[in-house]
Protein backbone atom coordinates (compact mmCIF):
# COMPACT_ATOMS: atom_id res chain seq x y z
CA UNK A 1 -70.52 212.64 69.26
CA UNK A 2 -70.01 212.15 72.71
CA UNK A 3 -70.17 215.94 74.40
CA UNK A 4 -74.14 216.95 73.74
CA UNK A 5 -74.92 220.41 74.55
CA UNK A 6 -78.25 221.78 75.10
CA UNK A 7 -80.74 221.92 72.61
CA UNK A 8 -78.22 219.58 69.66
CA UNK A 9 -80.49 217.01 70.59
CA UNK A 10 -83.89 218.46 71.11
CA UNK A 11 -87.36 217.67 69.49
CA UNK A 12 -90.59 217.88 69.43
CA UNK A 13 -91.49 218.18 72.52
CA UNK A 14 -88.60 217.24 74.27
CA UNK A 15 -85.50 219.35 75.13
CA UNK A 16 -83.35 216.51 75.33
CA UNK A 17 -83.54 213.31 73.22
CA UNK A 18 -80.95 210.57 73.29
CA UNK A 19 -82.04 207.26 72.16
CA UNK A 20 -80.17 204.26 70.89
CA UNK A 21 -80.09 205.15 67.17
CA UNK A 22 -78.77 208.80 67.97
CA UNK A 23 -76.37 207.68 70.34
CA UNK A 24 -75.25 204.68 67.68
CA UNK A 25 -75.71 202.20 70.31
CA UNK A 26 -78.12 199.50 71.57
CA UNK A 27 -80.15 199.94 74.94
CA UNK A 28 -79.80 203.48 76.71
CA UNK A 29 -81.52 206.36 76.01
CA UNK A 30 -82.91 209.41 77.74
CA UNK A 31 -85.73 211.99 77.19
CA UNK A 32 -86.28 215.69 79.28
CA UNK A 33 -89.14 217.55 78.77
CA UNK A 34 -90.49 221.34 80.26
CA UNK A 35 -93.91 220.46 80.77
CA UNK A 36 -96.46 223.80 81.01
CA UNK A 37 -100.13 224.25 79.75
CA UNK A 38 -100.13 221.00 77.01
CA UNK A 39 -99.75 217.02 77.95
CA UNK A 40 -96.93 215.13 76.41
CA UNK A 41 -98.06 211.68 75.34
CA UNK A 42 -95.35 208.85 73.90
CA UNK A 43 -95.26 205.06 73.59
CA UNK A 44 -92.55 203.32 75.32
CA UNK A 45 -92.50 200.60 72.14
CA UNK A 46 -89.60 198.23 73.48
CA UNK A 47 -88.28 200.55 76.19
CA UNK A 48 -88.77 200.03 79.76
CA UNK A 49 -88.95 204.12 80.72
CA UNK A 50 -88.97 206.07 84.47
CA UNK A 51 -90.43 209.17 85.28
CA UNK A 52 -88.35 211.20 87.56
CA UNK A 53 -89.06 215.00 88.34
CA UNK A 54 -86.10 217.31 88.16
CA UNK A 55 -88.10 220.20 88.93
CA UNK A 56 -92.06 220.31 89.42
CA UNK A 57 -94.50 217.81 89.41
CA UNK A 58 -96.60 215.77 86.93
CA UNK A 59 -99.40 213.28 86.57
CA UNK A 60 -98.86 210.11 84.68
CA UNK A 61 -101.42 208.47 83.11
CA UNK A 62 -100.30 204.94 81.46
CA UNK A 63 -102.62 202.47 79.33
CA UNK A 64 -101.67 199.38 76.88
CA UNK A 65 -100.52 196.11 77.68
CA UNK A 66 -101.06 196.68 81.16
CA UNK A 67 -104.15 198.12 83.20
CA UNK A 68 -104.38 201.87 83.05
CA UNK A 69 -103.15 203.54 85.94
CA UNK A 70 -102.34 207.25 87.14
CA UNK A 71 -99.33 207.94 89.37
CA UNK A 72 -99.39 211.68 90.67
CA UNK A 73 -95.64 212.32 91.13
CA UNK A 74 -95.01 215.34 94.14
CA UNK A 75 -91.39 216.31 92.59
CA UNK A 76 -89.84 219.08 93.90
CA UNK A 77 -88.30 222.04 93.62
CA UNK A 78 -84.74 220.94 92.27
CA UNK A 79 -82.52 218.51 92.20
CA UNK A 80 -80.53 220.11 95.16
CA UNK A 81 -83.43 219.15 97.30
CA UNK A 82 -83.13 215.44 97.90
CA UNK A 83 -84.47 212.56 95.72
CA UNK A 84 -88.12 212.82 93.76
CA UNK A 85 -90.80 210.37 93.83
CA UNK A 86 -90.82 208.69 90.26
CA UNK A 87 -92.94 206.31 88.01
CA UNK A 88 -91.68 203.27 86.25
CA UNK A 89 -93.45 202.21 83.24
CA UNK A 90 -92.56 198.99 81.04
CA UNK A 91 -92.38 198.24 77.49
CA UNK A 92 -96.01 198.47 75.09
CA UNK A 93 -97.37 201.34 76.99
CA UNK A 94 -98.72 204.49 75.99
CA UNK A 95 -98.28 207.51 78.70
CA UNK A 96 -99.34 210.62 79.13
CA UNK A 97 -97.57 213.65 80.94
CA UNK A 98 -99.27 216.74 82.48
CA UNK A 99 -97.95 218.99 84.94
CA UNK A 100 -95.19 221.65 85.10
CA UNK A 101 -91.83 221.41 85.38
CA UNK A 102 -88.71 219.74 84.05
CA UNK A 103 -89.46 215.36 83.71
CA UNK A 104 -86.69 213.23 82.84
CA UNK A 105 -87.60 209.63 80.87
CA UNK A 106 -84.41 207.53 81.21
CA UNK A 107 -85.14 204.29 79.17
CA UNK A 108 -83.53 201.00 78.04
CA UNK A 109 -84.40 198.84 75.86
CA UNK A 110 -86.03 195.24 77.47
CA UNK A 111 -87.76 192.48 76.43
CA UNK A 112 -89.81 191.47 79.87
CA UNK A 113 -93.08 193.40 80.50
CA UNK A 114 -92.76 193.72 84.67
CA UNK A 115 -95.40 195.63 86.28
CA UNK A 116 -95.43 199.51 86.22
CA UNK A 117 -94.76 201.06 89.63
CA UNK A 118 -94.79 204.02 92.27
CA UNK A 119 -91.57 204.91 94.51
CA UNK A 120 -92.16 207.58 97.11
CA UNK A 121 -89.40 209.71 97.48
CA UNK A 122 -88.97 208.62 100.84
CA UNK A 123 -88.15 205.35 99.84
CA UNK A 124 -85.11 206.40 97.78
CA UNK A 125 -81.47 205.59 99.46
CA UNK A 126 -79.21 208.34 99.73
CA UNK A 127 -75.50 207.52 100.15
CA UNK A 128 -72.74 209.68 100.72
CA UNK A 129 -69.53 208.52 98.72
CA UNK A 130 -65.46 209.28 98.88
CA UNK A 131 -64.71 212.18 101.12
CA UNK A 132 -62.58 215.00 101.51
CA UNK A 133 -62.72 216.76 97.87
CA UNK A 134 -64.18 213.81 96.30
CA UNK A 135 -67.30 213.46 98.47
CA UNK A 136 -70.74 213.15 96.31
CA UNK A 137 -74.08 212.15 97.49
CA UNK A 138 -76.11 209.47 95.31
CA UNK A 139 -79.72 208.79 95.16
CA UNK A 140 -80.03 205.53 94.35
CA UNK A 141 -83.50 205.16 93.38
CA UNK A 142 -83.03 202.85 90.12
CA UNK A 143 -79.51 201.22 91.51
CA UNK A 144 -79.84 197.25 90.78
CA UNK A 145 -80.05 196.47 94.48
CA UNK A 146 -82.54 198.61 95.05
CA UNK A 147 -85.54 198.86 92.04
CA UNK A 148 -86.44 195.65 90.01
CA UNK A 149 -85.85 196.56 86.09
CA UNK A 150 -85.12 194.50 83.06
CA UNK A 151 -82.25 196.64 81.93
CA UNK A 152 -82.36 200.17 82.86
CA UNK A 153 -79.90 201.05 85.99
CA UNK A 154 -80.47 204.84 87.34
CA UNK A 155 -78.89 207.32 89.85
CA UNK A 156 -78.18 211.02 90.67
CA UNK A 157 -75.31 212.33 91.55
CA UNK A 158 -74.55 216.11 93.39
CA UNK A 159 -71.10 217.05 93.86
CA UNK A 160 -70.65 220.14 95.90
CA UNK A 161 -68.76 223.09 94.14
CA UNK A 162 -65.03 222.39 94.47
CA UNK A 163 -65.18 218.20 94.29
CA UNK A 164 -64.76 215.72 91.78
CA UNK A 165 -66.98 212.80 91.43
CA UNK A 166 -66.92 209.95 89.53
CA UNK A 167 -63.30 209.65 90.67
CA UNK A 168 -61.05 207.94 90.47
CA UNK A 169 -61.97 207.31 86.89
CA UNK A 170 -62.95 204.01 85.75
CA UNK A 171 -65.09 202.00 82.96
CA UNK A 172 -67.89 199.85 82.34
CA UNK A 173 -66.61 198.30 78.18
CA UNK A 174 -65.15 194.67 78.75
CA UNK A 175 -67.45 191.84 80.21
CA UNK A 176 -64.61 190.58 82.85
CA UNK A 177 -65.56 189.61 86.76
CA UNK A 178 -66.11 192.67 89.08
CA UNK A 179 -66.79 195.05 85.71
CA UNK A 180 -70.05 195.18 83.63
CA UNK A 181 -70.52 196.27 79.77
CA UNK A 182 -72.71 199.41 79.76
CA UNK A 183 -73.79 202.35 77.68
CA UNK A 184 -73.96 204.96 79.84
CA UNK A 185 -75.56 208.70 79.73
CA UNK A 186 -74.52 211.63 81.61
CA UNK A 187 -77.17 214.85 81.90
CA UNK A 188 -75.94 217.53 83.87
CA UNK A 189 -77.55 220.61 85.85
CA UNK A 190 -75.37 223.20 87.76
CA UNK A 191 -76.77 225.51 90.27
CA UNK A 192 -77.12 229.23 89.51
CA UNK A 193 -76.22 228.62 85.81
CA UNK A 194 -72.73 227.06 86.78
CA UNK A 195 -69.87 225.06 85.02
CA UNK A 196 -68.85 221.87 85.23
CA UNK A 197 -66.52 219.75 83.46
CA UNK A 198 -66.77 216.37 82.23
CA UNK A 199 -63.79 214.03 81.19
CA UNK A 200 -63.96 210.58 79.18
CA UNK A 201 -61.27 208.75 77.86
CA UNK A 202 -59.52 205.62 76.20
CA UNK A 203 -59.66 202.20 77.59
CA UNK A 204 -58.23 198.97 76.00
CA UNK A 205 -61.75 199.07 74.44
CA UNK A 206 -61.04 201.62 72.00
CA UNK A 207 -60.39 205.65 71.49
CA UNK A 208 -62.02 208.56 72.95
CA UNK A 209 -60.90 211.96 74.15
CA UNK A 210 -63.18 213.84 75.73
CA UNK A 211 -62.99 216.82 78.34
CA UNK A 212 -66.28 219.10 78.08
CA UNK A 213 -67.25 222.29 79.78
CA UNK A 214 -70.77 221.33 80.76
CA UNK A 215 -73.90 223.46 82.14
CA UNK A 216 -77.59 222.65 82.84
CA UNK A 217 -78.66 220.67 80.19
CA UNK A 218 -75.67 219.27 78.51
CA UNK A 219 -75.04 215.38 77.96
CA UNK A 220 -72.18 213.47 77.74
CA UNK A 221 -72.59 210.01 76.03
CA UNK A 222 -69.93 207.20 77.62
CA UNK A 223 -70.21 204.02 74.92
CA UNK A 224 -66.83 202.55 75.88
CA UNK A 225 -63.45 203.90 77.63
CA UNK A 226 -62.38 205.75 81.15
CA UNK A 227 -64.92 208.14 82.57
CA UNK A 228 -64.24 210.72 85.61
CA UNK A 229 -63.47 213.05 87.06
CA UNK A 230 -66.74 215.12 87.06
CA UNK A 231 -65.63 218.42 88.09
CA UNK A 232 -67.48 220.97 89.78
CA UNK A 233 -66.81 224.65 89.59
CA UNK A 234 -66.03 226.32 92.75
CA UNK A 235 -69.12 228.06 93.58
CA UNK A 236 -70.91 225.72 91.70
CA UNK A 237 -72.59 222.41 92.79
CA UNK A 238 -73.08 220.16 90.21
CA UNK A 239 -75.62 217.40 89.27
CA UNK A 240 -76.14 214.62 86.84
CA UNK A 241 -78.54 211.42 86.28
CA UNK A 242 -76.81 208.41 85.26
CA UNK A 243 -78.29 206.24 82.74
CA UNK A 244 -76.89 202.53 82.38
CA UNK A 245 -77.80 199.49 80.58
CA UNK A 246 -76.48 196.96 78.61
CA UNK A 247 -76.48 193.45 77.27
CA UNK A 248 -76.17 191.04 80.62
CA UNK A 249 -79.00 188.92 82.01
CA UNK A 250 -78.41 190.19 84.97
CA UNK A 251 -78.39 194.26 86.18
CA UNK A 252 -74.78 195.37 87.48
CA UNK A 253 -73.17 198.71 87.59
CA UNK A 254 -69.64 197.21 88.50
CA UNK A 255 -66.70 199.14 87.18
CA UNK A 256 -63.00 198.85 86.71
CA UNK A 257 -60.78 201.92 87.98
CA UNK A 258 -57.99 203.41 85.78
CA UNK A 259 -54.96 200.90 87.84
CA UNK A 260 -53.46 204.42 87.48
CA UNK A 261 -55.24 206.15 89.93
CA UNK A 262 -57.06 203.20 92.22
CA UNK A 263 -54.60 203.94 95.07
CA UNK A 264 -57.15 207.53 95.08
CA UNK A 265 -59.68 205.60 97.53
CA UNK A 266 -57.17 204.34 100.18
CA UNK A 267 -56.20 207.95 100.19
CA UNK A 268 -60.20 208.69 101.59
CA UNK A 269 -59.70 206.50 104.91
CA UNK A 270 -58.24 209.29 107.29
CA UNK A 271 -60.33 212.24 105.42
CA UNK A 272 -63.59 213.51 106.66
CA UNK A 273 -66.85 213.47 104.22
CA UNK A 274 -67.50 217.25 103.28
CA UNK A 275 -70.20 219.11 106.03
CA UNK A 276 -71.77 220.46 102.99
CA UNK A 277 -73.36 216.97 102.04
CA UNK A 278 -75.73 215.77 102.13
CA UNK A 279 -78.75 218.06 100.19
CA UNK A 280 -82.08 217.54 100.78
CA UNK A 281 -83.45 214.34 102.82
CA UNK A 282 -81.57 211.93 104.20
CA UNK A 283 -83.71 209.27 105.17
């Protein structure tokens, strides 16, 4: 399946649950959970794992392998208000949640135990991509250049209601120069209980068709083929977080655009980036 809605792949605790078994692949995975009066505990086993406010704040409490620590993690309101402070926590650790709010776990699957860390929000780069109808603004805060991981790659994206992002479309499925083989997860959120759609499809890799109507919530699953454009509803802004990994030694989100529509970013050169970006902070 790759269109998720809300609550297909909730449990337990969590309202969202997308690991590599349920996804029938081999490193990415993602968890959300609405933390209120009761902690949520979990052991990251041979995951690598983040811990990134969407909306609130938490306290995370780790212990195992590695000397117990506590990160207290400011969040914020949404994720239309700039980036959020986050926690990364590697493999053979228990954790423990407590807060409120809405906490996203992207994970990977890794093999190296690195040292678990704190990012302060305003640490996080924000770039503003494309322009025109196709402006975005990305928060790089788990972007290979920027945060050491084993596997796991990470970034948000907010496309203002009216653009596309993830455009032109492209794909991450054969292991060439300049492109990178990666499973790659797509949870959405949509202000004031928006649409947005989603489209996937096929590459030289295989077959998929995909073009979903998603809200807050949803997930889209990418394991091979074109992905983009992500379309927002006028009216609507739109976010997702971007969860990547995959089986290279060495982290890369490179891509390969559809050579049908790659003459799309020449087309950007002469056209303005979009007032409305960026939200939140931008340094």
């Amino acid at each position: 399946m790759t269109y998720v809605p809300y609550g297909k792949s909730a449990s337990g605790p969590w309202s969202v649950e997308i690991t590599p078994p349920t996804a029938g692949w081999t490193y990415s995975g993602l968890r959300i959970v609405d933390l209120a009066d009761a902690p949520v505990s979990f052991d990251t086993g041979d995951e690598e794992v983040l811990v990134l406010p969407l909306a609130g704040s938490c306290t995370v409490t780790i212990s195992g392998t590695v000397p117990g620590d506590t990160f207290e993690l400011t969040g914020r309101a949404s994720v239309f208000d700039g980036p959020s402070d986050f926690a990364y926590i590697p493999i053979s650790t228990h954790v423990t949640l407590q807060g409120t709010g809405r906490i996203a776990v992207p994970s990977a699957r890794a093999t190296r135990a690195l040292d678990a860390r704190y990012v302060p929000a305003s640490e996080v780069p924000v770039e503003l991509r494309g322009a025109g109808q196709a402006s975005r603004q990305v928060n790089n805060f788990c972007a290979p250049d920027v945060f050491d991981c084993d596997k796991l790659m990470a970034v948000e994206v907010i496309t203002p209601g009216g653009n596309w992002s993830s455009y032109p479309p492209h794909k991450h499925d054969t292991d060439n120069p300049g492109e990178a083989v990666l499973e790659e997860i797509y949870y959405f959120e949509v202000r004031d209980e928006g649409l947005g759609y989603q489209r996937v499809y096929s590459s030289e890799h295989g077959h998929i068709d995909t073009l979903a109507e998603v809200s807050s919530g949803d997930v889209v699953l990418v394991p091979y083929g074109y992905h983009g454009p992500s379309m927002a509803a006028p009216g609507y802004d739109l976010y997702y977080l971007n969860v990547l990994a995959g089986p290279a030694a060495q982290r890369s989100m490179a891509f390969c655009d559809d050579p049908r529509h790659a003459w799309i970013r020449s087309s950007w050169n002469d056209q303005p980036i979009d007032p409305r970006l960026p939200f939140g902070r931008t340094s």
